[in-house]
PDB file of N, CA and C in Angstrom:
ATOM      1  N   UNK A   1     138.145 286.694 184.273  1.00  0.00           N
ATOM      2  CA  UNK A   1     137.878 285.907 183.092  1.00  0.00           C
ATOM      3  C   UNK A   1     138.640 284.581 183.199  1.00  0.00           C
ATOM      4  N   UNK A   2     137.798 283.278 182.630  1.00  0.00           N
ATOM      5  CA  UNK A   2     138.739 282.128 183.300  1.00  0.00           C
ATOM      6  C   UNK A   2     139.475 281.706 181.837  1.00  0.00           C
ATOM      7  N   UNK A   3     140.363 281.073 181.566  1.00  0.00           N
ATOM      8  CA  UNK A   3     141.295 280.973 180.757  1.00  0.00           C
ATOM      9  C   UNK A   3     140.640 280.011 179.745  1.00  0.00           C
ATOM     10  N   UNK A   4     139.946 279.083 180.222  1.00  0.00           N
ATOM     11  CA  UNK A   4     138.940 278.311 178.971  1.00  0.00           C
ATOM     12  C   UNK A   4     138.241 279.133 178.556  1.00  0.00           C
ATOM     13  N   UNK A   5     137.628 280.288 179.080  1.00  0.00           N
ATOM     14  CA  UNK A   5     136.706 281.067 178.024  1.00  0.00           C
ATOM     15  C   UNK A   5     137.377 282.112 177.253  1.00  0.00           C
ATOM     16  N   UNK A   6     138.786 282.585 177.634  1.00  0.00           N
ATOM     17  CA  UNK A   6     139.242 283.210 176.855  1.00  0.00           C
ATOM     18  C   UNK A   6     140.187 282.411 175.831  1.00  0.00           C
ATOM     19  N   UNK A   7     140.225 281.359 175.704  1.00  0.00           N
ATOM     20  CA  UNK A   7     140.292 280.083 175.043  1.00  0.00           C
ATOM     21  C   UNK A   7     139.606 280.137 174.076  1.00  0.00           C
ATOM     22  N   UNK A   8     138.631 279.693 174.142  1.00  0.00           N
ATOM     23  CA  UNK A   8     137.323 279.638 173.340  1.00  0.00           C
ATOM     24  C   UNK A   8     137.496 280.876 172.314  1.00  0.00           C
ATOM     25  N   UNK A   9     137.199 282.090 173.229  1.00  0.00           N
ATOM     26  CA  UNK A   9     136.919 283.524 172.156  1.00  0.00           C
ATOM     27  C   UNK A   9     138.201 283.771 171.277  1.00  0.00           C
ATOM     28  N   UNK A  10     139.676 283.091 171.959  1.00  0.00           N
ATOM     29  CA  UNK A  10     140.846 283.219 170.908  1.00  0.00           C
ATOM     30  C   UNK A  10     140.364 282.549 169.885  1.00  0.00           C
ATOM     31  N   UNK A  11     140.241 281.297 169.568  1.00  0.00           N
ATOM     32  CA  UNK A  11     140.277 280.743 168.497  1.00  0.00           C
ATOM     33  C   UNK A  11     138.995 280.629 167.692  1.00  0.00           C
ATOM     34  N   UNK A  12     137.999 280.798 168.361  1.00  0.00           N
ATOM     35  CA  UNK A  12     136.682 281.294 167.197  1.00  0.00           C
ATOM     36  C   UNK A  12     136.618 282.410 167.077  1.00  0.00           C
ATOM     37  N   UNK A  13     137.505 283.559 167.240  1.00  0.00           N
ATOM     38  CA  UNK A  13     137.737 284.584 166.451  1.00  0.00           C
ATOM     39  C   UNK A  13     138.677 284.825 165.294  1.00  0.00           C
ATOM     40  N   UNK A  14     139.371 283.749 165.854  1.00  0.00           N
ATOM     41  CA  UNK A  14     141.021 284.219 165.084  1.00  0.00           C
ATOM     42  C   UNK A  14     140.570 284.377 163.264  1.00  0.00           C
ATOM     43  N   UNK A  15     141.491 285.021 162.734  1.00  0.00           N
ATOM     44  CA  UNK A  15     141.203 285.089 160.881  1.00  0.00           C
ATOM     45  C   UNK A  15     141.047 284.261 160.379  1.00  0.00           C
ATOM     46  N   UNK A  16     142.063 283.057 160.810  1.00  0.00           N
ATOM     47  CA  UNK A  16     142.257 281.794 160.165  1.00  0.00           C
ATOM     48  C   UNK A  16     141.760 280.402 160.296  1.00  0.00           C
ATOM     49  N   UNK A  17     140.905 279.776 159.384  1.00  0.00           N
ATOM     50  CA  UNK A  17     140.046 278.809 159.863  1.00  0.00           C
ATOM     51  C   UNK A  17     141.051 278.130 160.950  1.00  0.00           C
ATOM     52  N   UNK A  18     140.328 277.304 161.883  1.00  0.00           N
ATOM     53  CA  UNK A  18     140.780 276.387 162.502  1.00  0.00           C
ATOM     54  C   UNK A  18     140.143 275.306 162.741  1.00  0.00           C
ATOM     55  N   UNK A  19     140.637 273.730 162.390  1.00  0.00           N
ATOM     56  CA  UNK A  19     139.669 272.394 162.472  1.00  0.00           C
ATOM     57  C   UNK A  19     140.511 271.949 163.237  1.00  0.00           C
ATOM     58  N   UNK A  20     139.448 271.048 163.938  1.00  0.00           N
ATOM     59  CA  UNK A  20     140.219 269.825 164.411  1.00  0.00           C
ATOM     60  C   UNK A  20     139.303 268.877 164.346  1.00  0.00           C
ATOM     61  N   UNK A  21     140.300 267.754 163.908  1.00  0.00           N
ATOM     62  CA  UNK A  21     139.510 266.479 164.038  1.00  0.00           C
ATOM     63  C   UNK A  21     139.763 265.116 164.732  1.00  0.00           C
ATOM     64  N   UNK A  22     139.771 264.516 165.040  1.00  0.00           N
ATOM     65  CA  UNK A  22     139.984 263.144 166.078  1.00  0.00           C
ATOM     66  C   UNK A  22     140.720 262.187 165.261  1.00  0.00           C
ATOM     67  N   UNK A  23     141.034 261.174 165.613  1.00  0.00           N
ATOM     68  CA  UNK A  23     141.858 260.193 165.362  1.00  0.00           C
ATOM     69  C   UNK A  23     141.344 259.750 164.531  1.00  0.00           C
ATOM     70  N   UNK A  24     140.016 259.264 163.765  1.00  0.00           N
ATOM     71  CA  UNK A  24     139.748 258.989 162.770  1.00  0.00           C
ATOM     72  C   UNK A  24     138.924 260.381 161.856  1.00  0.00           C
ATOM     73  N   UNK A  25     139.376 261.022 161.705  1.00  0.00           N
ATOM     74  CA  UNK A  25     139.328 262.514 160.820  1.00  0.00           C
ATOM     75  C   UNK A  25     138.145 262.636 160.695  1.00  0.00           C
ATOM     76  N   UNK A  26     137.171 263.126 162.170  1.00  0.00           N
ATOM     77  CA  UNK A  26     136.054 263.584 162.285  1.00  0.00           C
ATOM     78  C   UNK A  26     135.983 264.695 162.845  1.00  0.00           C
ATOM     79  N   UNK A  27     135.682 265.718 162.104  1.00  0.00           N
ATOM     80  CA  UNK A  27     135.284 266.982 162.748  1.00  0.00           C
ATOM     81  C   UNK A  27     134.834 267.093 164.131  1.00  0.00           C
ATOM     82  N   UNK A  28     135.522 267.768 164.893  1.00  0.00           N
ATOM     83  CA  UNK A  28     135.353 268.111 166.243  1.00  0.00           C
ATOM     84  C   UNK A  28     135.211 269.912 166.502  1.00  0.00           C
ATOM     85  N   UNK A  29     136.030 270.242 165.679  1.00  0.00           N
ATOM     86  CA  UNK A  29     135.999 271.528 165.736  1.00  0.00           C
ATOM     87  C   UNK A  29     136.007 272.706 164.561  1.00  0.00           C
ATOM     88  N   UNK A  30     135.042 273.748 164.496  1.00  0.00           N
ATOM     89  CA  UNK A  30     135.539 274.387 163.237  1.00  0.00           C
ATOM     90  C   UNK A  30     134.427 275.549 163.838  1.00  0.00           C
ATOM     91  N   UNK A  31     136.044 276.879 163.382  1.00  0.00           N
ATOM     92  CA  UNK A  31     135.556 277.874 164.035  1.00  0.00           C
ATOM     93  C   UNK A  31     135.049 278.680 162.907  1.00  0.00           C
ATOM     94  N   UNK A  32     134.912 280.370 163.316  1.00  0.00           N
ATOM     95  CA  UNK A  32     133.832 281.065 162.299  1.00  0.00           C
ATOM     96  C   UNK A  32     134.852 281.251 160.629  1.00  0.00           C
ATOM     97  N   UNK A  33     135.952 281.200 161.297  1.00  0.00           N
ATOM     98  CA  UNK A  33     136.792 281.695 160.151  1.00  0.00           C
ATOM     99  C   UNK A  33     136.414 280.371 158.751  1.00  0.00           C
ATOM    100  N   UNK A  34     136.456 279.497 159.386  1.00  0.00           N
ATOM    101  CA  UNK A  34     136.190 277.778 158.776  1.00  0.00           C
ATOM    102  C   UNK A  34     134.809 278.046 157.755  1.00  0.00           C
ATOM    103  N   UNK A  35     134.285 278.338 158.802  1.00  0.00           N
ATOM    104  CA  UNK A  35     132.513 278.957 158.320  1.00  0.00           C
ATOM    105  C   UNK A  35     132.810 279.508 157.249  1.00  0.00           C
ATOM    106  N   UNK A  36     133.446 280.371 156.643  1.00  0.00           N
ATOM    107  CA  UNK A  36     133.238 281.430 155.823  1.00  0.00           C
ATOM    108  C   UNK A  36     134.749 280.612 154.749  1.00  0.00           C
ATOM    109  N   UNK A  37     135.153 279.992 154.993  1.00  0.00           N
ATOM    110  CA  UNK A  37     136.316 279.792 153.965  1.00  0.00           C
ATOM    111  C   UNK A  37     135.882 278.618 152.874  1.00  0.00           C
ATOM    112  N   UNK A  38     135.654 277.740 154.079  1.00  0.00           N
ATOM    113  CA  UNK A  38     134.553 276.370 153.127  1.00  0.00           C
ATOM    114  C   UNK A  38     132.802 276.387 153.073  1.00  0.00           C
ATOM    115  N   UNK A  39     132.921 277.421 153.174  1.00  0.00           N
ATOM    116  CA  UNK A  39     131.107 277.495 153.457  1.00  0.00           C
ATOM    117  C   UNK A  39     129.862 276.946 154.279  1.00  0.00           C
ATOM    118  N   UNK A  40     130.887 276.160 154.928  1.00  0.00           N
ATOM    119  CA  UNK A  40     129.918 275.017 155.787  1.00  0.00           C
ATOM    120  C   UNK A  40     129.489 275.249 157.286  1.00  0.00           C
ATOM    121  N   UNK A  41     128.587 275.526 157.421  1.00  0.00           N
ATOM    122  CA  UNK A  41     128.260 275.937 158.869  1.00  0.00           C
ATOM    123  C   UNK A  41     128.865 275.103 159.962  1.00  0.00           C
ATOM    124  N   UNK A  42     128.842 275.688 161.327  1.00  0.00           N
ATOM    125  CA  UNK A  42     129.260 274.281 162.251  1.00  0.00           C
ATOM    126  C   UNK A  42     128.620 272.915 162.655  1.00  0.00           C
ATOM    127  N   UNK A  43     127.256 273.204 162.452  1.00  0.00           N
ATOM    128  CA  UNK A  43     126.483 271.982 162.097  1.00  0.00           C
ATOM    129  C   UNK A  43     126.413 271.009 161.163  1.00  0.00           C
ATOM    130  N   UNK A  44     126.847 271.682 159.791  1.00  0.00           N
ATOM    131  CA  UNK A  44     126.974 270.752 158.761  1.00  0.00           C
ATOM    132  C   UNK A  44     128.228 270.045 158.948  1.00  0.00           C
ATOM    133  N   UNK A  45     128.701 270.487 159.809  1.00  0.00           N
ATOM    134  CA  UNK A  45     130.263 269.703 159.614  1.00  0.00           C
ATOM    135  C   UNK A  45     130.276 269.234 160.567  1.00  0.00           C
ATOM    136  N   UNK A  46     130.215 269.505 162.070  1.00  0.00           N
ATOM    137  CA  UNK A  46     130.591 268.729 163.294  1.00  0.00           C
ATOM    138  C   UNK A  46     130.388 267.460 163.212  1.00  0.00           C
ATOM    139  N   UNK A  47     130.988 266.242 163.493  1.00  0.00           N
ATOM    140  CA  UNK A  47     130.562 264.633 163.272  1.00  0.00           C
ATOM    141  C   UNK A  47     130.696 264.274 161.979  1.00  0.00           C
ATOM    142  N   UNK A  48     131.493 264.810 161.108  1.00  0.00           N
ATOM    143  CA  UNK A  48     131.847 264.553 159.988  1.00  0.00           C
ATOM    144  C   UNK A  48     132.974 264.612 159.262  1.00  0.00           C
ATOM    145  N   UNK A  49     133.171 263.642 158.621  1.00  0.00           N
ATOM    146  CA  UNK A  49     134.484 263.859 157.970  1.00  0.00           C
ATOM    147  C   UNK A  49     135.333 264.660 157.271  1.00  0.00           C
ATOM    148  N   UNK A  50     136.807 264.612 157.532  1.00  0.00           N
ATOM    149  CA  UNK A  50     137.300 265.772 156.747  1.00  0.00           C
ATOM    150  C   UNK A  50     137.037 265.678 155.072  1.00  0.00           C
ATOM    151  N   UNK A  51     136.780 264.770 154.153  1.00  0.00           N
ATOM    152  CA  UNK A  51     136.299 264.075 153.155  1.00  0.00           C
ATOM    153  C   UNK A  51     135.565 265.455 152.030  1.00  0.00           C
ATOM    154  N   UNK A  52     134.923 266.309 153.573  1.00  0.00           N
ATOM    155  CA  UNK A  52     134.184 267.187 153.039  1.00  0.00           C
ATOM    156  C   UNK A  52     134.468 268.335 152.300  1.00  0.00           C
ATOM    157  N   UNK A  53     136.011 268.221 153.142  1.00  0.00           N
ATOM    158  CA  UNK A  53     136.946 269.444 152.281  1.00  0.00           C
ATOM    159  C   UNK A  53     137.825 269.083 151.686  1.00  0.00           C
ATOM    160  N   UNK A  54     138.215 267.796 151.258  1.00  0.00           N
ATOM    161  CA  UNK A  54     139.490 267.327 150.129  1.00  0.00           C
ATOM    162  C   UNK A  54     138.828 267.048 149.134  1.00  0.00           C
ATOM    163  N   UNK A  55     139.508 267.127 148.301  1.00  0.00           N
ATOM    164  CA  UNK A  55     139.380 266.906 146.878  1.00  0.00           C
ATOM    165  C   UNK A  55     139.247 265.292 146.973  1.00  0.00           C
ATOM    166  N   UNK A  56     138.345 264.393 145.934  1.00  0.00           N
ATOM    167  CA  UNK A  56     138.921 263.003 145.214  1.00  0.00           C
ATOM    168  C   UNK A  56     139.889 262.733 145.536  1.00  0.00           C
ATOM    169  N   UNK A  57     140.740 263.208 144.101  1.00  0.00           N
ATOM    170  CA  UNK A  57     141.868 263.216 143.584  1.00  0.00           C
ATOM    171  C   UNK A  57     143.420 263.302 144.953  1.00  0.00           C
ATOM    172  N   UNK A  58     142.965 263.845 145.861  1.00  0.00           N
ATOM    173  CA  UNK A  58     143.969 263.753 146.899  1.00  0.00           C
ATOM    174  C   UNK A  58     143.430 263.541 148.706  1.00  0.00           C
ATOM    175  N   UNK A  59     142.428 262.453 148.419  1.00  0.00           N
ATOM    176  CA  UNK A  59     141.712 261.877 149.733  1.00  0.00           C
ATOM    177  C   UNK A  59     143.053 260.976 149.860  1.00  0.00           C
ATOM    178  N   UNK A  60     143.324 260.176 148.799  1.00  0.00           N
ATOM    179  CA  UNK A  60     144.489 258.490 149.107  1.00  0.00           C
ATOM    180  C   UNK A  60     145.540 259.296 149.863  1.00  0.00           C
ATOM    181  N   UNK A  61     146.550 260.059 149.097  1.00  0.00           N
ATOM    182  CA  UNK A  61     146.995 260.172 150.055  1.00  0.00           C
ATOM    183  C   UNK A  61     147.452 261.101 151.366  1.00  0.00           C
ATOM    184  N   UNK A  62     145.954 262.030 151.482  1.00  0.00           N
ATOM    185  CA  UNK A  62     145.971 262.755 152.629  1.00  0.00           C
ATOM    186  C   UNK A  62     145.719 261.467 153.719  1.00  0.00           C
ATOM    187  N   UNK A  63     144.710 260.783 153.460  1.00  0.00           N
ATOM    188  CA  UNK A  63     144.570 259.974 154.324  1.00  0.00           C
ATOM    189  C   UNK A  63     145.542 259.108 155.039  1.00  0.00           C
ATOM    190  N   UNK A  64     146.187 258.452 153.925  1.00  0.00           N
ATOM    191  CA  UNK A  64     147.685 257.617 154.324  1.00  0.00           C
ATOM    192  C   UNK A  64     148.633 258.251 155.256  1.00  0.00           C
ATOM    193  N   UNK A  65     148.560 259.818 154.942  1.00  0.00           N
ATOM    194  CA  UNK A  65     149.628 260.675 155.888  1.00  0.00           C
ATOM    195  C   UNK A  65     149.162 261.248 156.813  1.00  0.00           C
ATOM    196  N   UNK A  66     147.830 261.102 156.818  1.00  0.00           N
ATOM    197  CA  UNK A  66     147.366 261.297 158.332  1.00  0.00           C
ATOM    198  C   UNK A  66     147.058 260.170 159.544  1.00  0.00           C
ATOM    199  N   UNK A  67     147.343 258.832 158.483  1.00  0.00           N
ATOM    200  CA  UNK A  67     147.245 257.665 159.662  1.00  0.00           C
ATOM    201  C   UNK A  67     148.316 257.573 160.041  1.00  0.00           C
ATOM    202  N   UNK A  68     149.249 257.589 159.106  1.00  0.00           N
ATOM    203  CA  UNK A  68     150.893 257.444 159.792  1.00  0.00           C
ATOM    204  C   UNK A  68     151.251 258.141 160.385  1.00  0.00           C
ATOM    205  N   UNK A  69     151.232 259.543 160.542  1.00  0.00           N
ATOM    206  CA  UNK A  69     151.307 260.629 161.984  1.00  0.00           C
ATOM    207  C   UNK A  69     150.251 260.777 162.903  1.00  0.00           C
ATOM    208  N   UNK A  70     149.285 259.919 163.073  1.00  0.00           N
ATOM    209  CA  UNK A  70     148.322 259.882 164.249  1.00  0.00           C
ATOM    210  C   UNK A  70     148.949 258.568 164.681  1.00  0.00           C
ATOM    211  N   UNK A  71     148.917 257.748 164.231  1.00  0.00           N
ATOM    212  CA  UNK A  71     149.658 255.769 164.203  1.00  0.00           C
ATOM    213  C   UNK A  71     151.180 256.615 165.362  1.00  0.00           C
ATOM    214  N   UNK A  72     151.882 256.974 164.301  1.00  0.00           N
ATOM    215  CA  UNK A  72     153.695 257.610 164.843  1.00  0.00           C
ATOM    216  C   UNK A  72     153.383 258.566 165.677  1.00  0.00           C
ATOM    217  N   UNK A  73     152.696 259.545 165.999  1.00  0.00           N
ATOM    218  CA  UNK A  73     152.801 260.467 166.467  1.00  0.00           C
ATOM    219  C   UNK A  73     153.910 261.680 166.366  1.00  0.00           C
ATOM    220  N   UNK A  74     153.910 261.345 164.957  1.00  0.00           N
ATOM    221  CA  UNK A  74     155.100 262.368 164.021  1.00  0.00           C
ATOM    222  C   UNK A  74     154.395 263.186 162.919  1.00  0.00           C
ATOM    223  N   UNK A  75     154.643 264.078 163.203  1.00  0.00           N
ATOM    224  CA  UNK A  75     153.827 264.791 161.717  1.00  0.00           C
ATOM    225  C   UNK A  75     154.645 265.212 160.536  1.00  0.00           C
ATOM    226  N   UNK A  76     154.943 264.964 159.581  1.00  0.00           N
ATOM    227  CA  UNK A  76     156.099 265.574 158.536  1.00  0.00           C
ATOM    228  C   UNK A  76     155.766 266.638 158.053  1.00  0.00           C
ATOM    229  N   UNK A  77     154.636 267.239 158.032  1.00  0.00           N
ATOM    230  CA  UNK A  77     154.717 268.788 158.119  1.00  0.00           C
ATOM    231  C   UNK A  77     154.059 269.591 159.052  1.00  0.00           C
ATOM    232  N   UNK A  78     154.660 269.093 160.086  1.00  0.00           N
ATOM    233  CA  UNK A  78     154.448 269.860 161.278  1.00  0.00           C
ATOM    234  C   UNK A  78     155.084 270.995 161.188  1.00  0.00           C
ATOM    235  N   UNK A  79     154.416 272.269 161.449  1.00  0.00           N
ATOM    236  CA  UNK A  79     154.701 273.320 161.131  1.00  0.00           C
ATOM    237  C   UNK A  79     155.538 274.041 159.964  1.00  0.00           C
ATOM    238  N   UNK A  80     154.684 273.632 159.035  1.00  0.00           N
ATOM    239  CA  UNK A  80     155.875 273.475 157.357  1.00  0.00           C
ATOM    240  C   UNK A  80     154.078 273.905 156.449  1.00  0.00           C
ATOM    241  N   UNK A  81     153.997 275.468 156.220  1.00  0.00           N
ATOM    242  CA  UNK A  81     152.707 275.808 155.458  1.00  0.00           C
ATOM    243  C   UNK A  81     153.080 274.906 154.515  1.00  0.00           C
ATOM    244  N   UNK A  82     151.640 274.289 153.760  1.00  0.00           N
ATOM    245  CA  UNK A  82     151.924 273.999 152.482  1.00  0.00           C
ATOM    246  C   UNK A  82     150.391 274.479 152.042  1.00  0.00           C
ATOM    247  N   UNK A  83     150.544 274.332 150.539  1.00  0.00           N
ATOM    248  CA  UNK A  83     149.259 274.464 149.523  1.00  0.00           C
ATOM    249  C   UNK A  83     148.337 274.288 149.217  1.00  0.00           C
ATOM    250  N   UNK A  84     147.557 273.743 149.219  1.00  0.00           N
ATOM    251  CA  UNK A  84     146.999 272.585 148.546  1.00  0.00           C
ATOM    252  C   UNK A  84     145.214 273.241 148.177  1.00  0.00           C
ATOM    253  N   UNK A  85     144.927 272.085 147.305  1.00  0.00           N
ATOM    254  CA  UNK A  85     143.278 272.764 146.711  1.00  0.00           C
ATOM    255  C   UNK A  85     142.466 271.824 147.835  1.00  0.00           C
ATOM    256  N   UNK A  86     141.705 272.595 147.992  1.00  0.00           N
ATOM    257  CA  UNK A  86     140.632 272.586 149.118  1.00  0.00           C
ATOM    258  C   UNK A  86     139.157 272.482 148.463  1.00  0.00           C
ATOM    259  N   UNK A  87     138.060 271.980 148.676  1.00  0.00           N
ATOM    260  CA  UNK A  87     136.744 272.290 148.435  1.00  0.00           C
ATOM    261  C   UNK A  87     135.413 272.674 149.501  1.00  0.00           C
ATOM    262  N   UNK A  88     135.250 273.819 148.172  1.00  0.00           N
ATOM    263  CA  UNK A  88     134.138 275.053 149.231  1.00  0.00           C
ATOM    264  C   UNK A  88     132.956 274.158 148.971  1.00  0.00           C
ATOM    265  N   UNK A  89     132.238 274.463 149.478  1.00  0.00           N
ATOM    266  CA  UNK A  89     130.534 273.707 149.676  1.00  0.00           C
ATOM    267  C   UNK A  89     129.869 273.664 148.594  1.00  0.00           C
ATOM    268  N   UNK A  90     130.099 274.922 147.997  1.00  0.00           N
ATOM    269  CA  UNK A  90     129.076 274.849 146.513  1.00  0.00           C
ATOM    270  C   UNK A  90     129.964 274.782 145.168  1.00  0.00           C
ATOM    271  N   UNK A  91     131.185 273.999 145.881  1.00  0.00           N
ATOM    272  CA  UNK A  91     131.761 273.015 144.873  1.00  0.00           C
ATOM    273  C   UNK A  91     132.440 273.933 143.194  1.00  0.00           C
ATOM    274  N   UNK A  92     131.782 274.952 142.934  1.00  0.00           N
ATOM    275  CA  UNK A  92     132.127 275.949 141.994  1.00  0.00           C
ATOM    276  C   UNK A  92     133.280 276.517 141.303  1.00  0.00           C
ATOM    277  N   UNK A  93     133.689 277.103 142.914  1.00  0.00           N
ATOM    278  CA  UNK A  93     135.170 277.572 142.547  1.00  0.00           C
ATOM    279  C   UNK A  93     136.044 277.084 143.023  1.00  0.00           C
ATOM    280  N   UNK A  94     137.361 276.983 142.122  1.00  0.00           N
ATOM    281  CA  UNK A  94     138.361 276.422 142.871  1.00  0.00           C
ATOM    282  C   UNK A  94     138.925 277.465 143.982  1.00  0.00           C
ATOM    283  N   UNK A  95     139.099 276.774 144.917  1.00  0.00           N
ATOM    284  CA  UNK A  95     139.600 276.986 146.614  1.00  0.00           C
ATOM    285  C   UNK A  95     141.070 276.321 146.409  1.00  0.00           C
ATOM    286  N   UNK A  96     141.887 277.103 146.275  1.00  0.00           N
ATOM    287  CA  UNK A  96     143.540 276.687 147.403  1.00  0.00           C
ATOM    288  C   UNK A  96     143.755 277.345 148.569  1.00  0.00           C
ATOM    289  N   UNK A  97     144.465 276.665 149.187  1.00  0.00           N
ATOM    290  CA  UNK A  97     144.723 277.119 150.570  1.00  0.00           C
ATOM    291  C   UNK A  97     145.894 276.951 150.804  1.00  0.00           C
ATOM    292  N   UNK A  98     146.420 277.637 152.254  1.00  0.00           N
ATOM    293  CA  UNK A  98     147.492 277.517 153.098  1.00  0.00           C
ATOM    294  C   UNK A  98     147.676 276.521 154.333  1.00  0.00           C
ATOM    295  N   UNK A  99     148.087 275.641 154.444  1.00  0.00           N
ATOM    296  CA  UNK A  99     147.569 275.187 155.827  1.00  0.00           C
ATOM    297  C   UNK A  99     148.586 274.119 156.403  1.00  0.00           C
ATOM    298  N   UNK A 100     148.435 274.305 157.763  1.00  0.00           N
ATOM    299  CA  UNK A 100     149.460 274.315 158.499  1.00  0.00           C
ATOM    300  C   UNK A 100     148.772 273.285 159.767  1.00  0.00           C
ATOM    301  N   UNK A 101     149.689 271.905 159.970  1.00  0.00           N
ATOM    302  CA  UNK A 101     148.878 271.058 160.861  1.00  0.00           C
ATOM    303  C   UNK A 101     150.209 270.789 162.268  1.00  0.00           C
ATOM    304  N   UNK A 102     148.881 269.709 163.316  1.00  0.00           N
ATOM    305  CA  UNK A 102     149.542 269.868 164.537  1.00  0.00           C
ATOM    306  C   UNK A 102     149.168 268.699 165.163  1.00  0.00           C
ATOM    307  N   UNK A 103     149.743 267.566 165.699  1.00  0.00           N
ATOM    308  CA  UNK A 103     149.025 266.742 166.052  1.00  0.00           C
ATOM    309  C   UNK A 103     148.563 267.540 167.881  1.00  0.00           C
ATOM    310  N   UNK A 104     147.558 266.561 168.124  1.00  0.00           N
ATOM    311  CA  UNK A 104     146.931 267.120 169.265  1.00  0.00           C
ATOM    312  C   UNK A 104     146.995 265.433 170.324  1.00  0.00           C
ATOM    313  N   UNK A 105     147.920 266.333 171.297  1.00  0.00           N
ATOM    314  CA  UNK A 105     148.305 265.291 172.309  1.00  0.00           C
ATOM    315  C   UNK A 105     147.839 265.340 173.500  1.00  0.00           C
ATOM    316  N   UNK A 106     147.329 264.286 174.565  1.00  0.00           N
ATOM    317  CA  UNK A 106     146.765 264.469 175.872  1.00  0.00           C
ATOM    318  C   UNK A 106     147.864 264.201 176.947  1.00  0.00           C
ATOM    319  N   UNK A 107     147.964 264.427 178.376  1.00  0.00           N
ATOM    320  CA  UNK A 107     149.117 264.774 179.276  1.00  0.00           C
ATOM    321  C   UNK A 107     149.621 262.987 179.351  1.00  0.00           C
ATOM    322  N   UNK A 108     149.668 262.044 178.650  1.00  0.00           N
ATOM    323  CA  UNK A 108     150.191 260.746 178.541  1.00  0.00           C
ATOM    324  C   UNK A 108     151.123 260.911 177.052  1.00  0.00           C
ATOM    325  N   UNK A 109     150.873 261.799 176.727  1.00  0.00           N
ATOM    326  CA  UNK A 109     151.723 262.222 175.082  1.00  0.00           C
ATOM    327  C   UNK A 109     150.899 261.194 174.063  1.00  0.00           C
ATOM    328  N   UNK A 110     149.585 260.981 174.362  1.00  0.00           N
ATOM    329  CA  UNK A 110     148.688 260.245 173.301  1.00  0.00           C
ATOM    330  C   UNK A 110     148.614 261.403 172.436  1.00  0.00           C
ATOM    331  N   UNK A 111     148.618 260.467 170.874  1.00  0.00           N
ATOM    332  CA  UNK A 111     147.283 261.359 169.877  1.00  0.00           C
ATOM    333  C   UNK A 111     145.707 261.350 170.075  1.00  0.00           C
ATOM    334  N   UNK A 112     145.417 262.616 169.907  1.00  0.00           N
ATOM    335  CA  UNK A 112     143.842 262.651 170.473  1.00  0.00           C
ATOM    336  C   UNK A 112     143.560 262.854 168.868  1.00  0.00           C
ATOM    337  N   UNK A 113     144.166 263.186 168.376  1.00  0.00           N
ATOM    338  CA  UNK A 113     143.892 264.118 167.112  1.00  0.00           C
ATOM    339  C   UNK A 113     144.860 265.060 165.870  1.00  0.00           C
ATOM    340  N   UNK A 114     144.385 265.549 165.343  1.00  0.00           N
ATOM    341  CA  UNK A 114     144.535 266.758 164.642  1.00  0.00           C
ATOM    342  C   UNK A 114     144.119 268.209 164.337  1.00  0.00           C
ATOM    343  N   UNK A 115     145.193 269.551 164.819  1.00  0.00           N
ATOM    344  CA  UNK A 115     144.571 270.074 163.748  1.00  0.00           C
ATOM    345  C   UNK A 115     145.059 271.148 163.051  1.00  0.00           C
ATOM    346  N   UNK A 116     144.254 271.694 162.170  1.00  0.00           N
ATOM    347  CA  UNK A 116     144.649 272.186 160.847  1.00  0.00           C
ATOM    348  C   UNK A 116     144.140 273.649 161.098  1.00  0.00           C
ATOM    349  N   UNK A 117     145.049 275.007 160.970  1.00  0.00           N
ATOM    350  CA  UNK A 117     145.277 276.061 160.550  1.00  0.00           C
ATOM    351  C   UNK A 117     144.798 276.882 159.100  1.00  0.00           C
ATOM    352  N   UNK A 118     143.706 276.810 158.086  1.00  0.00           N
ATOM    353  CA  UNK A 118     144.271 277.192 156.961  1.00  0.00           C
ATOM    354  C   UNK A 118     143.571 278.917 156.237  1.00  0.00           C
ATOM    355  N   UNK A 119     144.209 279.245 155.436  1.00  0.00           N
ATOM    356  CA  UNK A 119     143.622 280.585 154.631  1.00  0.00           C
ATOM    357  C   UNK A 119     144.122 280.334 153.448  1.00  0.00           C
ATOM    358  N   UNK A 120     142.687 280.862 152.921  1.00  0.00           N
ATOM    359  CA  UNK A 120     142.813 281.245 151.529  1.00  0.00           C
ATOM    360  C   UNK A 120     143.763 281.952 151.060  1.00  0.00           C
ATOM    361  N   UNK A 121     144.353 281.305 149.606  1.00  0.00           N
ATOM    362  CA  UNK A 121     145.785 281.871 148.806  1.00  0.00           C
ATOM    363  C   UNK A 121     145.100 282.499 147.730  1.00  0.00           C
ATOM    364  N   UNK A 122     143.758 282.376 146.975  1.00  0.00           N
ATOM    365  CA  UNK A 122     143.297 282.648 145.734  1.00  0.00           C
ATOM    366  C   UNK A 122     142.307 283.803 146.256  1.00  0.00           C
ATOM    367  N   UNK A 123     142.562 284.701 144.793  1.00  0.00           N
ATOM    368  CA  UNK A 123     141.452 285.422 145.054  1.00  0.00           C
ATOM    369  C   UNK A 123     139.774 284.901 144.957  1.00  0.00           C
TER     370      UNK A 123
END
């Protein structure tokens, strides 16, 4: 078994959604767990912004703190769960979550990206 494919089957299995998105917060990745937490298939989301799962009310300044740790290549809550309300697809119920980010670096120690860990806290 070669290590990219058992790659692959780790993290689109794992429980916990997993995204990643690129330097300007475009969906690149979102596995099954993702599928089922925000409702959004991998098609509806791939090439699209994270926009899709923040709230309004806290786009300003997710955004601001995700340019300044892609910009720095510092994350201030790098590995530090935090809270926060999330939005599911059919918009209904409120969604909070857990989630836990990482910047994503290439073998020059560039930012390629981000990404984000999260599970549901609410019933």
């Amino acid at each position: 078994m070669e290590s990219n494919q058992l790659s692959e089957w780790i993290i689109e299995q794992a429980n916990d959604a997993i995204i990643y998105s690129n330097r300007e917060g475009i969906i690149g990745y979102w596995n099954a767990a993702a599928c089922e937490l925000f409702g959004y298939s991998k098609a509806e989301v791939l090439g699209e912004s994270l926009n899709l799962i923040i709230p309004e009310h806290l786009r300003k300044p997710h955004w601001h703190g995700f340019y300044v740790a892609i910009e720095s290549g510092n994350l201030k809550l790098s590995g530090k769960p935090t809270v926060t309300r999330a939005l599911h697809k059919d918009r209904t119920q409120k969604l909070y979550v857990e989630m836990s980010f990482a910047l994503i670096k290439d073998h020059q120690n560039q930012v390629q990206g981000s990404v984000s860990i999260a599970r549901k806290v609410t019933g």
